[in-house]
N, C-alpha and C. Protein backbone atom coordinates (compact mmCIF):
# COMPACT_ATOMS: atom_id res chain seq x y z
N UNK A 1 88.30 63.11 140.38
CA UNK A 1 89.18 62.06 139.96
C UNK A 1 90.19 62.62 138.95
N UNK A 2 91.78 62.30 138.70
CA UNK A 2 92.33 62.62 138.06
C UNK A 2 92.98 61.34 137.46
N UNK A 3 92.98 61.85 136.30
CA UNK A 3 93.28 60.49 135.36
C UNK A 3 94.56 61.31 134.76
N UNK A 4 95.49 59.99 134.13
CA UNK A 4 97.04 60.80 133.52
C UNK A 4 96.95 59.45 131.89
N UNK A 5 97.62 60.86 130.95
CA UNK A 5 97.85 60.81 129.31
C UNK A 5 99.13 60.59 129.57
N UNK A 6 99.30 59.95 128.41
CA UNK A 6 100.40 60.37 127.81
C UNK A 6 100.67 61.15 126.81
N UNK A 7 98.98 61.78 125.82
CA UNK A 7 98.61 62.43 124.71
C UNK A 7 96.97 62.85 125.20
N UNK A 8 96.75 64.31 124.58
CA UNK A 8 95.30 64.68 124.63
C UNK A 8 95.45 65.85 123.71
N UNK A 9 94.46 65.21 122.63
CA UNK A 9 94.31 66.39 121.80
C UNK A 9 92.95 66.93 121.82
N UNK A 10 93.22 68.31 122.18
CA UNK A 10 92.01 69.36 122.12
C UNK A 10 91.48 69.61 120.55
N UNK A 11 90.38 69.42 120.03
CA UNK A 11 89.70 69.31 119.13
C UNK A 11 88.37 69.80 119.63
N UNK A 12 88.18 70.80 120.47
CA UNK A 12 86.67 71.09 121.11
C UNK A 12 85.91 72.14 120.50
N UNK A 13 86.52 72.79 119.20
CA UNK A 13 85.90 73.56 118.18
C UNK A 13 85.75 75.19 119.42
N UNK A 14 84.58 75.60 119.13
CA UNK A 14 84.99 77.19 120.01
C UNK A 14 85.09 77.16 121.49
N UNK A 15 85.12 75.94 122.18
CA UNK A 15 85.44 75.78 123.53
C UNK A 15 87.25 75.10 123.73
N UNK A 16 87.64 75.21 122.39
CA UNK A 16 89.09 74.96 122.82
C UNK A 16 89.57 76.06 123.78
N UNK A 17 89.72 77.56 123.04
CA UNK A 17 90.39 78.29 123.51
C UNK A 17 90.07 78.70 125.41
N UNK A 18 89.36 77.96 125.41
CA UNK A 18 88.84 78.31 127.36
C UNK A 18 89.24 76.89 127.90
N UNK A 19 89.51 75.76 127.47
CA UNK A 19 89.91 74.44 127.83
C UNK A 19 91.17 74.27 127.66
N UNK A 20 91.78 74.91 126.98
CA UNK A 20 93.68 74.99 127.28
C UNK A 20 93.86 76.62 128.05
N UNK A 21 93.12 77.18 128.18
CA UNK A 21 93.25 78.27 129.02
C UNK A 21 92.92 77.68 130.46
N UNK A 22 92.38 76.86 130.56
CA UNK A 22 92.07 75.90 132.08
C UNK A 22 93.54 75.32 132.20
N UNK A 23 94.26 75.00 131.62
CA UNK A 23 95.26 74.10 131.79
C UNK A 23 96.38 75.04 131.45
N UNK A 24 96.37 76.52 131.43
CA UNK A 24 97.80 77.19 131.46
C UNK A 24 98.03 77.75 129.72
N UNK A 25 97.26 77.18 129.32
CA UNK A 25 97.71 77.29 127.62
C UNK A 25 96.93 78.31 126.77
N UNK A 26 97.35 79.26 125.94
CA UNK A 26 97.07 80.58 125.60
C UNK A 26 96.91 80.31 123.77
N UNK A 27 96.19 80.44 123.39
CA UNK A 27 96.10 80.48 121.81
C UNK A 27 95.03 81.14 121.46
N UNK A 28 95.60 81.55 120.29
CA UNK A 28 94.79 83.02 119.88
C UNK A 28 93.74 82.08 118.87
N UNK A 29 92.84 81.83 119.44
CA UNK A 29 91.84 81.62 118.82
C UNK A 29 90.50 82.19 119.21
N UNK A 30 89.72 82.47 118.05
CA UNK A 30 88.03 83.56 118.94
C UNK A 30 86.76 82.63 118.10
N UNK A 31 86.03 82.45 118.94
CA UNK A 31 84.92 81.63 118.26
C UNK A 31 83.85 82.78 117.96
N UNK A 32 83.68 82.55 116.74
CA UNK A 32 82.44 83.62 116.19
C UNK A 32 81.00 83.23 115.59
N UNK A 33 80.35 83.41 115.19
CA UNK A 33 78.70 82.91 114.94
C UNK A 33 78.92 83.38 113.52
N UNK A 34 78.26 82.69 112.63
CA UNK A 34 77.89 82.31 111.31
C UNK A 34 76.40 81.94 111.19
N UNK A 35 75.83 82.08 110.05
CA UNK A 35 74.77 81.41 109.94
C UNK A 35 74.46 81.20 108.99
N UNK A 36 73.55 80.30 108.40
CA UNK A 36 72.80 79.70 107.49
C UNK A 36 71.19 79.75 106.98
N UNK A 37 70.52 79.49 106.19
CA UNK A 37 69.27 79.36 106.26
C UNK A 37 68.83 78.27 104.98
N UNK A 38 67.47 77.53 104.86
CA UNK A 38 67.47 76.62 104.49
C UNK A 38 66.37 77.04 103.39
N UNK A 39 66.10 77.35 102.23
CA UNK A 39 65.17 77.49 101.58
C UNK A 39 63.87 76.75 100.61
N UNK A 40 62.81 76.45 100.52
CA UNK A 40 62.35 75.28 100.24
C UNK A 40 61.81 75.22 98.96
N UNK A 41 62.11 76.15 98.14
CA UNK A 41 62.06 76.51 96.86
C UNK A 41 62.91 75.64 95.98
N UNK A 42 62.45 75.62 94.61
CA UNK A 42 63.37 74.24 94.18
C UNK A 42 64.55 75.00 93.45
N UNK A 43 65.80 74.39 93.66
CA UNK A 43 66.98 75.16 93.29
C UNK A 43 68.03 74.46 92.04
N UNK A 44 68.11 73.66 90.75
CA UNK A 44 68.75 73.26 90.24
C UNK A 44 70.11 74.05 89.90
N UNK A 45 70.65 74.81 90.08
CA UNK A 45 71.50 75.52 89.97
C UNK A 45 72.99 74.97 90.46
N UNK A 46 74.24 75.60 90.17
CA UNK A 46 75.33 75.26 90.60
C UNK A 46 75.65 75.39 92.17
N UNK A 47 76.61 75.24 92.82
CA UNK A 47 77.03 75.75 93.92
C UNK A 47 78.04 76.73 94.23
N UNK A 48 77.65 77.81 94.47
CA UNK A 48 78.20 79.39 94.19
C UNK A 48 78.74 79.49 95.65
N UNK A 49 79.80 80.69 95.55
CA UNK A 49 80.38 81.66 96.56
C UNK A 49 80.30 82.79 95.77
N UNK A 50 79.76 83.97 95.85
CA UNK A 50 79.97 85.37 95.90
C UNK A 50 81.16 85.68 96.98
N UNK A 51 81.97 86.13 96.63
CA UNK A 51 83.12 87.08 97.34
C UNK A 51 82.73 88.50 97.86
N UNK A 52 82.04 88.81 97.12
CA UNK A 52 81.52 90.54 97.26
C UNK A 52 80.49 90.06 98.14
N UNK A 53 79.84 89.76 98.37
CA UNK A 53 78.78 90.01 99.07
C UNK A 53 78.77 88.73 100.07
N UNK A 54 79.25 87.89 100.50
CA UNK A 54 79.94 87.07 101.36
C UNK A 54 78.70 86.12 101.64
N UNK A 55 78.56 85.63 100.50
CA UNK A 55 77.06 84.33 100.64
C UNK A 55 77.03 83.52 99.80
N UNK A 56 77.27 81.73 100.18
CA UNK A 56 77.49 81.00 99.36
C UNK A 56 75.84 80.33 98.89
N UNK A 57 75.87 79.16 98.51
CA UNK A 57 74.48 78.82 98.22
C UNK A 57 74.44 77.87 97.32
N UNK A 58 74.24 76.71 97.84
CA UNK A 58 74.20 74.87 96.86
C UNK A 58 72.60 74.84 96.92
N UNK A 59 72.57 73.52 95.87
CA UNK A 59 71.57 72.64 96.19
C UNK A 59 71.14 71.98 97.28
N UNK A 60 69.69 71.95 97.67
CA UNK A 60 69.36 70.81 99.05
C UNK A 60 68.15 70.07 98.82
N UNK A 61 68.17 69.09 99.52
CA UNK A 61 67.49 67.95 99.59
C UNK A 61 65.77 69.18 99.21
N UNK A 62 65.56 70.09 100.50
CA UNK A 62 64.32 70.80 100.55
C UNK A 62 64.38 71.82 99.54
N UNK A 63 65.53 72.29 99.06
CA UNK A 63 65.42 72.93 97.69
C UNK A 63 66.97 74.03 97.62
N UNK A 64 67.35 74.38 98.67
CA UNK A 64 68.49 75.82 98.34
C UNK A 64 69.15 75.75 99.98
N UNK A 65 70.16 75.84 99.89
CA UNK A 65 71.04 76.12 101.43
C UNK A 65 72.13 77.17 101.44
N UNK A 66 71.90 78.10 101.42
CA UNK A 66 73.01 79.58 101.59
C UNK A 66 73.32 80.06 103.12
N UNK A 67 74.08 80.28 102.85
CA UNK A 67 75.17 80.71 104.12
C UNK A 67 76.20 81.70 103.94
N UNK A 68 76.12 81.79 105.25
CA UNK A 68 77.41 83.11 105.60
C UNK A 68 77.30 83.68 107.06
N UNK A 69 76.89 84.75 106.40
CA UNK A 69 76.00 85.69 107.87
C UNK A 69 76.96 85.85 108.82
N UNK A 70 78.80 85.75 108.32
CA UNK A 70 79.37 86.00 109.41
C UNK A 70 79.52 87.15 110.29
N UNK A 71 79.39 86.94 111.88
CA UNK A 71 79.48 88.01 112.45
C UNK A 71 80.78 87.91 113.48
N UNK A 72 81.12 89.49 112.96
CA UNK A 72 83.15 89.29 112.95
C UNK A 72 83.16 89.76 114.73
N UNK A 73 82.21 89.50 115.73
CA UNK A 73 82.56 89.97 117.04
C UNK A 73 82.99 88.21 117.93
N UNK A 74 83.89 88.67 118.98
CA UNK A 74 83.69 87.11 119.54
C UNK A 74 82.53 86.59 120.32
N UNK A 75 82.29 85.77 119.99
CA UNK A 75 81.38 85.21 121.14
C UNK A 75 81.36 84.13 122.00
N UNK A 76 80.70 84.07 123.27
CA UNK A 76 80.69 83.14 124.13
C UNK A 76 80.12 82.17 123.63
N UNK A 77 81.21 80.81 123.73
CA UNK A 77 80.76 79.07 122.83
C UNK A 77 79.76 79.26 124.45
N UNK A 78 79.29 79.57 125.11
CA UNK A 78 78.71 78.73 126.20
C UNK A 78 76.81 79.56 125.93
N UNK A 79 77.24 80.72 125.74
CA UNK A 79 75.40 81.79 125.38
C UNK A 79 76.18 82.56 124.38
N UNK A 80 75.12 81.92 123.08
CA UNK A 80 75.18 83.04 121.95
C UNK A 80 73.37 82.74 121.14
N UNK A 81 73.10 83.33 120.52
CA UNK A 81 72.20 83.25 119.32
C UNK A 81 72.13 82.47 118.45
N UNK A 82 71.12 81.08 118.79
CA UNK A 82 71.48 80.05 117.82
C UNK A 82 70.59 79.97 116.82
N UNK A 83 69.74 81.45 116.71
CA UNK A 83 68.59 81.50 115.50
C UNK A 83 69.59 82.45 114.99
N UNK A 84 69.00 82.41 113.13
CA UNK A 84 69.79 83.11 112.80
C UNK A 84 69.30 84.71 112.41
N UNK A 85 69.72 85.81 112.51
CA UNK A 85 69.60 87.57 112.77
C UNK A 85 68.39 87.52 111.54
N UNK A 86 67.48 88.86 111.74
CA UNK A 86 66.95 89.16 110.55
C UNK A 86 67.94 89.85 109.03
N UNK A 87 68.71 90.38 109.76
CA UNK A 87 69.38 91.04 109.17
C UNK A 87 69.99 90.02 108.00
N UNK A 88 70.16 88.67 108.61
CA UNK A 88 70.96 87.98 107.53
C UNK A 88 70.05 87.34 106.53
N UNK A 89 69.20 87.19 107.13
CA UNK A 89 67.98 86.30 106.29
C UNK A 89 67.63 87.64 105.06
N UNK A 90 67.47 88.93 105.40
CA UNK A 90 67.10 89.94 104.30
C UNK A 90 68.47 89.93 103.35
N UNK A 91 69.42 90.12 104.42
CA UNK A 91 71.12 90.01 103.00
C UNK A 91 70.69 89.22 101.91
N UNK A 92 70.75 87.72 103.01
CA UNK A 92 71.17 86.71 101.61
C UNK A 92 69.84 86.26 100.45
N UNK A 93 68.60 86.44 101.20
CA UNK A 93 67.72 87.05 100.20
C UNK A 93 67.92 87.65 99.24
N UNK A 94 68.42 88.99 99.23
CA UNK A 94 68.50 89.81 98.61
C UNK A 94 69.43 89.13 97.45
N UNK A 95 70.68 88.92 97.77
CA UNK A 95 72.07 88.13 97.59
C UNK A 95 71.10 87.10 96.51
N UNK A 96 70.54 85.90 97.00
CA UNK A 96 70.10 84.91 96.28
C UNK A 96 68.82 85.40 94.86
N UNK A 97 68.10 86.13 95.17
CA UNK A 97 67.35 87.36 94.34
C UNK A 97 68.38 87.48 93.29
N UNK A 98 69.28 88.41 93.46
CA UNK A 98 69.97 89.11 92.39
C UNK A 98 70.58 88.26 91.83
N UNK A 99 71.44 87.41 92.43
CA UNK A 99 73.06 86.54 91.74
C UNK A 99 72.22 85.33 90.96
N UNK A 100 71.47 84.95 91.67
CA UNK A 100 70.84 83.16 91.18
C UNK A 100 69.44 83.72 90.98
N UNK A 101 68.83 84.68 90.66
CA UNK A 101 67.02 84.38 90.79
C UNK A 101 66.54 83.51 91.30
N UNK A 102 66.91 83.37 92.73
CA UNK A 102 65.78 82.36 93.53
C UNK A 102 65.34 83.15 94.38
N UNK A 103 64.16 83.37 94.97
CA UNK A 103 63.45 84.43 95.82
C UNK A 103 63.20 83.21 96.83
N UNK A 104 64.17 83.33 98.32
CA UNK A 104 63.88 82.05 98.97
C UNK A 104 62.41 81.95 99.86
N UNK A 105 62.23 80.80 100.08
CA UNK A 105 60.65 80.61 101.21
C UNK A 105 61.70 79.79 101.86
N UNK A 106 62.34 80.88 103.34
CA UNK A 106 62.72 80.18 103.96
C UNK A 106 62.30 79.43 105.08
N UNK A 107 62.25 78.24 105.32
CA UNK A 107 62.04 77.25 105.94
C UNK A 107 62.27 77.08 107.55
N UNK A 108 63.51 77.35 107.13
CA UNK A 108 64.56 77.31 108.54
C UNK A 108 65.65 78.04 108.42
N UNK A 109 65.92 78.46 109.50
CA UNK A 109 67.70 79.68 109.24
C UNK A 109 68.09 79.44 110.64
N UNK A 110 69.58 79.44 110.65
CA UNK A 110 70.03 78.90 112.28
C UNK A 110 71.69 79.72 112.20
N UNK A 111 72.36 79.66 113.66
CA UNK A 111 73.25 80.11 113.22
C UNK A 111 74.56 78.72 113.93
N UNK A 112 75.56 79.03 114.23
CA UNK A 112 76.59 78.16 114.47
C UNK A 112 77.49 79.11 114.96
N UNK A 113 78.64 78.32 115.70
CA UNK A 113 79.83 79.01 116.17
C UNK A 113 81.18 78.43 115.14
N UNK A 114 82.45 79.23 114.36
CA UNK A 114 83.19 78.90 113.94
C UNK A 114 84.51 79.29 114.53
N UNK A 115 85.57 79.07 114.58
CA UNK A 115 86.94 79.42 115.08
C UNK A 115 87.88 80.26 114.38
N UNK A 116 87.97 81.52 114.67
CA UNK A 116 89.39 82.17 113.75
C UNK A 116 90.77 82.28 114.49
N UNK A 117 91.60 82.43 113.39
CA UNK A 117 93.10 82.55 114.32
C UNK A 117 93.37 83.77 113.16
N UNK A 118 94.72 84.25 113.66
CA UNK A 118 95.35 85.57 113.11
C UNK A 118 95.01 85.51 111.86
N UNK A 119 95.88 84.60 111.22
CA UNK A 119 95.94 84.28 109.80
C UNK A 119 94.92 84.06 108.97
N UNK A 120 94.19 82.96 109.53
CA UNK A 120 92.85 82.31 108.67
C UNK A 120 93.71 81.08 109.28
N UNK A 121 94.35 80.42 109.29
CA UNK A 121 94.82 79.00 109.32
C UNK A 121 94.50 78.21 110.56
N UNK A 122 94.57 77.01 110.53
CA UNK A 122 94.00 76.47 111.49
C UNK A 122 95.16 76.04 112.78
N UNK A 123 95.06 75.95 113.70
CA UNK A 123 96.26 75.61 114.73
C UNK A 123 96.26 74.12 114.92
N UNK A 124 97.73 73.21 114.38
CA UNK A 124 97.16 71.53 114.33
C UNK A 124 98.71 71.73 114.71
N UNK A 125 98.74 70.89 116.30
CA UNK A 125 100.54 70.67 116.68
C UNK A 125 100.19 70.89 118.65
N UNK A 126 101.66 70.47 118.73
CA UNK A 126 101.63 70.95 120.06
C UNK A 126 101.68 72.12 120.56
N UNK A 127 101.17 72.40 121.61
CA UNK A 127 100.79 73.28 122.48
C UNK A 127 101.72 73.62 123.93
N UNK A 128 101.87 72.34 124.22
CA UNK A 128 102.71 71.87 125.54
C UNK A 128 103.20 70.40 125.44
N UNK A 129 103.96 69.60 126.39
CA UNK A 129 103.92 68.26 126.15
C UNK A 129 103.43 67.31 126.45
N UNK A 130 102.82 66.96 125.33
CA UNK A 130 102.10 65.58 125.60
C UNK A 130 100.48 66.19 124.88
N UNK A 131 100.10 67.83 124.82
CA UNK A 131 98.82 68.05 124.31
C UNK A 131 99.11 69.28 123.21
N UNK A 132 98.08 68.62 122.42
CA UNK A 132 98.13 68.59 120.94
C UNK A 132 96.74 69.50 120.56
N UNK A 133 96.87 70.53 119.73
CA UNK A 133 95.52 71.32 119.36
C UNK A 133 94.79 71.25 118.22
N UNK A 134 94.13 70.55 117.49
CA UNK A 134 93.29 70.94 116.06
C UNK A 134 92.46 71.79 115.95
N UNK A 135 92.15 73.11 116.20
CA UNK A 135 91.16 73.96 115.92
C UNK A 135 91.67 75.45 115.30
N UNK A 136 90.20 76.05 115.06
CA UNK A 136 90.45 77.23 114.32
C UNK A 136 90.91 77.06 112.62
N UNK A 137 89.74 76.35 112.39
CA UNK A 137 89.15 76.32 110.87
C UNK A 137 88.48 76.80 109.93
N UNK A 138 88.02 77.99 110.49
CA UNK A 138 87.50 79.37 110.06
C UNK A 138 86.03 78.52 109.49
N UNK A 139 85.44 77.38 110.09
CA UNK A 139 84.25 76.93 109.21
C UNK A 139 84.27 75.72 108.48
N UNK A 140 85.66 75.22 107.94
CA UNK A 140 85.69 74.67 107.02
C UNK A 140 86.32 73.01 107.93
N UNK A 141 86.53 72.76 109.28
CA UNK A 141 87.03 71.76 109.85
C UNK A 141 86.61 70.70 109.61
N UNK A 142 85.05 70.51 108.89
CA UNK A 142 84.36 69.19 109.11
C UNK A 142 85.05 68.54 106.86
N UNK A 143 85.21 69.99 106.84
CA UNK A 143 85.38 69.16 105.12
C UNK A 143 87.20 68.29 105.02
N UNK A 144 87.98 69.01 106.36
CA UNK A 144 89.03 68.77 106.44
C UNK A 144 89.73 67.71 107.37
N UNK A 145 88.43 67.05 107.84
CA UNK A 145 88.42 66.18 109.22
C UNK A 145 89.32 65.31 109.04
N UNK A 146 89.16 64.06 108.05
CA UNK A 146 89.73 63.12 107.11
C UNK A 146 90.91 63.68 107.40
N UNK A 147 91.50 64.41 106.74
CA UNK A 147 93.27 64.73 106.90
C UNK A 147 93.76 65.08 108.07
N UNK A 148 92.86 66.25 108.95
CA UNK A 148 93.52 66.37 110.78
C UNK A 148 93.61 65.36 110.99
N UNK A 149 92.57 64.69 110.95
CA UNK A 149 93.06 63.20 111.99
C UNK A 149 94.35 62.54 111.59
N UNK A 150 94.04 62.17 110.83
CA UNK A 150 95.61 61.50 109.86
C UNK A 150 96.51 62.54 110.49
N UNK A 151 96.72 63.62 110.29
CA UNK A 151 97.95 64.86 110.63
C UNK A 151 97.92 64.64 112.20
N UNK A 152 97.14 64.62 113.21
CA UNK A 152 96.98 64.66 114.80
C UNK A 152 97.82 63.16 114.92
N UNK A 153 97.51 62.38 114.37
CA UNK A 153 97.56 60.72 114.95
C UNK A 153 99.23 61.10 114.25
N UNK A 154 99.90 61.37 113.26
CA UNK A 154 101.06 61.15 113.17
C UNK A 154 101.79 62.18 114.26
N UNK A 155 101.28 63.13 114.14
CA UNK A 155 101.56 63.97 115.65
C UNK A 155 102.16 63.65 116.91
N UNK A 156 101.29 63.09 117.46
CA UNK A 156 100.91 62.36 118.75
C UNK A 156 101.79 61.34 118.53
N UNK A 157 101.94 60.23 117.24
CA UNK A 157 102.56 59.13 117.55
C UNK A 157 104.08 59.29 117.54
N UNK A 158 104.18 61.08 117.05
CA UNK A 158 105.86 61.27 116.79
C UNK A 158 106.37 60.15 115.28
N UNK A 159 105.25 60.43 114.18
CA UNK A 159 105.61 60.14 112.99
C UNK A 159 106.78 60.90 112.62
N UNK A 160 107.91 60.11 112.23
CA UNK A 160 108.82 61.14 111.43
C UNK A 160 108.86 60.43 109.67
N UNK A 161 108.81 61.75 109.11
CA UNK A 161 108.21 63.03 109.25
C UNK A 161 106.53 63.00 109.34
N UNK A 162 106.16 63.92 109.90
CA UNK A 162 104.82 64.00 109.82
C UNK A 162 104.42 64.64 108.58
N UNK A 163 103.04 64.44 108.87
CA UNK A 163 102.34 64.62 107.50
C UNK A 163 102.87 65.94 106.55
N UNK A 164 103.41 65.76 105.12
CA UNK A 164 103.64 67.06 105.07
C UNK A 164 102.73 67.68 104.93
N UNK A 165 103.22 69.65 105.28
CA UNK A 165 102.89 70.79 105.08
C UNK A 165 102.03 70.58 106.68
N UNK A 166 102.05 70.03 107.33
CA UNK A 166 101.42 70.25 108.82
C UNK A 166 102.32 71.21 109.71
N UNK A 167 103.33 71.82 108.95
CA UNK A 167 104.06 72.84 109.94
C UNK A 167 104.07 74.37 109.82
N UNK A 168 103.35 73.89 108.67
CA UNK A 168 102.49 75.47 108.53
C UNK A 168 101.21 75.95 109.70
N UNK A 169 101.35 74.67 109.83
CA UNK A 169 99.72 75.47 111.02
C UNK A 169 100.13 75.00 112.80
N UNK A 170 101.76 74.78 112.68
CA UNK A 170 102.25 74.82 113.91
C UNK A 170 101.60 76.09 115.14
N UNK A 171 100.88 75.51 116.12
CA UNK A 171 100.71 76.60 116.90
C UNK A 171 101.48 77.69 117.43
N UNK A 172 102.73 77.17 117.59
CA UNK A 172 103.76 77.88 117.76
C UNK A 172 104.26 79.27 116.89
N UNK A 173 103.51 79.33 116.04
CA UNK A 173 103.68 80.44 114.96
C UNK A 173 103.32 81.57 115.86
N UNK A 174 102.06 81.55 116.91
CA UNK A 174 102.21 82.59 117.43
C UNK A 174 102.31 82.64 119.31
N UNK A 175 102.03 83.72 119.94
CA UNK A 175 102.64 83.51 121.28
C UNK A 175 101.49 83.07 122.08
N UNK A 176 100.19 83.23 121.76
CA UNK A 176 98.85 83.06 122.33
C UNK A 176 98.07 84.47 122.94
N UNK A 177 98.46 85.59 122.71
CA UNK A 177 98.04 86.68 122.89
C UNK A 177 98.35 87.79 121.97
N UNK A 178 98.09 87.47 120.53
CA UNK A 178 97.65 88.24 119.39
C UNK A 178 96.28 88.73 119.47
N UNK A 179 96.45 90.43 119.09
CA UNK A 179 94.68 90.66 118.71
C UNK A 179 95.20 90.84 117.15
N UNK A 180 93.63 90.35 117.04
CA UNK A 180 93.52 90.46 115.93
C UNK A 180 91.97 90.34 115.38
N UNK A 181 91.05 90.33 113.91
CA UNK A 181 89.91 91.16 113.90
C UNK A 181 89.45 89.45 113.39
N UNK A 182 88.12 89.64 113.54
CA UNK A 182 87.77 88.05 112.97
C UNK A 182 87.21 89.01 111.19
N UNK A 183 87.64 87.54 110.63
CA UNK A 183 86.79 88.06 108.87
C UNK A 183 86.42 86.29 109.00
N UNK A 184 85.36 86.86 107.91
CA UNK A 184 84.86 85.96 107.37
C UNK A 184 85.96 84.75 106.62
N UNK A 185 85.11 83.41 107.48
CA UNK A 185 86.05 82.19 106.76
C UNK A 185 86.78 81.73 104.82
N UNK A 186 85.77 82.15 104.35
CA UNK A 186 86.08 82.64 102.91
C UNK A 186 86.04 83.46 102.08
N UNK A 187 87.21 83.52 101.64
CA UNK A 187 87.96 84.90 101.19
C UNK A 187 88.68 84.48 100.16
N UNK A 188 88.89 85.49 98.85
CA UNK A 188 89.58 85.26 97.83
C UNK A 188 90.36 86.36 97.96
N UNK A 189 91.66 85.97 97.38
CA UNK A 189 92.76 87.12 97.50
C UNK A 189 93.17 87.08 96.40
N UNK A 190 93.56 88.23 96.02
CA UNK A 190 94.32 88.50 94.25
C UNK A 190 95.86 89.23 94.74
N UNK A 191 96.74 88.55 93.69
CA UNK A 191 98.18 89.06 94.15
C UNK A 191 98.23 90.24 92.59
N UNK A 192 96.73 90.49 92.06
CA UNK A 192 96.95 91.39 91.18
C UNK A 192 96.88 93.02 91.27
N UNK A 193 96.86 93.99 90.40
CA UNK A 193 96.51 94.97 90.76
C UNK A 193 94.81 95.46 91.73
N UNK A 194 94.70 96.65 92.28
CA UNK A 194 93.56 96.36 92.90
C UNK A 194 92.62 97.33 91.59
């Protein structure tokens, strides 16, 4: 059955880039695996990012929740590894040990798929006419949901002007066949000496 839009916005997180590739449309986006683990140790502490050692780590309901574990290869949104590596569970151990003295009893550890584009930025605009892309949030899409939508819906409805600063993450910035390396979703940059 074929059904007709007048608007469709792709928002399918790491199965965008193969669902506008069905339909002719090329964007440099690579879905990569991340992971997390859940610790059940009791954690009163702040909610940290280490930069150096690429592992964040809040409070949780069961006691500690750190994350990272990004792994910079692409992977297939359809078969990947949805437990999370030993390798990461010993890092951020280690990581949570040294920075915070919490020695975790982890509970549970899992991993996830996230979206990168060249930049770090996310791709929110048209694509072609009439379809519209929100993805490639390096991780961070669900804290930013609230505003895509608002930014997509003025989009789509041909708000003038649209939301500002939404033309910074015009897809059009690039051609849809950039390589480029995945990094980790958070990153601090200094415009100082190194």
């Amino acid at each position: 059955m074929t059904r007709r839009f007048d608007a469709v916005v792709v928002a399918a997180g790491a199965h965008t880039k193969r669902l506008l590739a069905d339909a002719g449309v090329r964007v440099p986006l690579k879905p990569y695996r991340v992971q997390a683990l859940v610790s059940g140790r009791a954690y009163d502490g702040p909610m940290w990012y280490d930069a150096s050692a690429g592992v964040y780590a809040r409070p949780h309901p069961a006691g500690l929740l750190a994350g990272d574990g990004t792994v910079p290869v692409e992977a297939d949104p359809d078969e990947w590894a949805r437990d999370a590596d030993d390798w990461f569970r010993d890092d951020a151990g280690a990581v949570l040990r040294d920075r915070a003295g919490h020695d975790p009893a982890v509970e549970r550890a899992w991993a996830g798929l996230c979206t990168a584009t060249p930049d770090g930025d996310p791709l929110l605009g048209a694509v072609a006419p009439g379809v519209y892309v929100a993805a490639g949030w390096q991780g961070h899409g669900f804290m930013r949901a609230p505003a895509t939508g608002e930014a997509v819906a003025a989009l789509v409805l041909g708000d003038e002007p649209p939301v500002p600063g939404v033309e910074a993450f015009d897809p059009e910035r690039f051609d849809g066949d950039e390589e480029f390396e995945i990094s980790e979703g958070m990153t601090v940059e200094t415009d100082g000496p190194d």
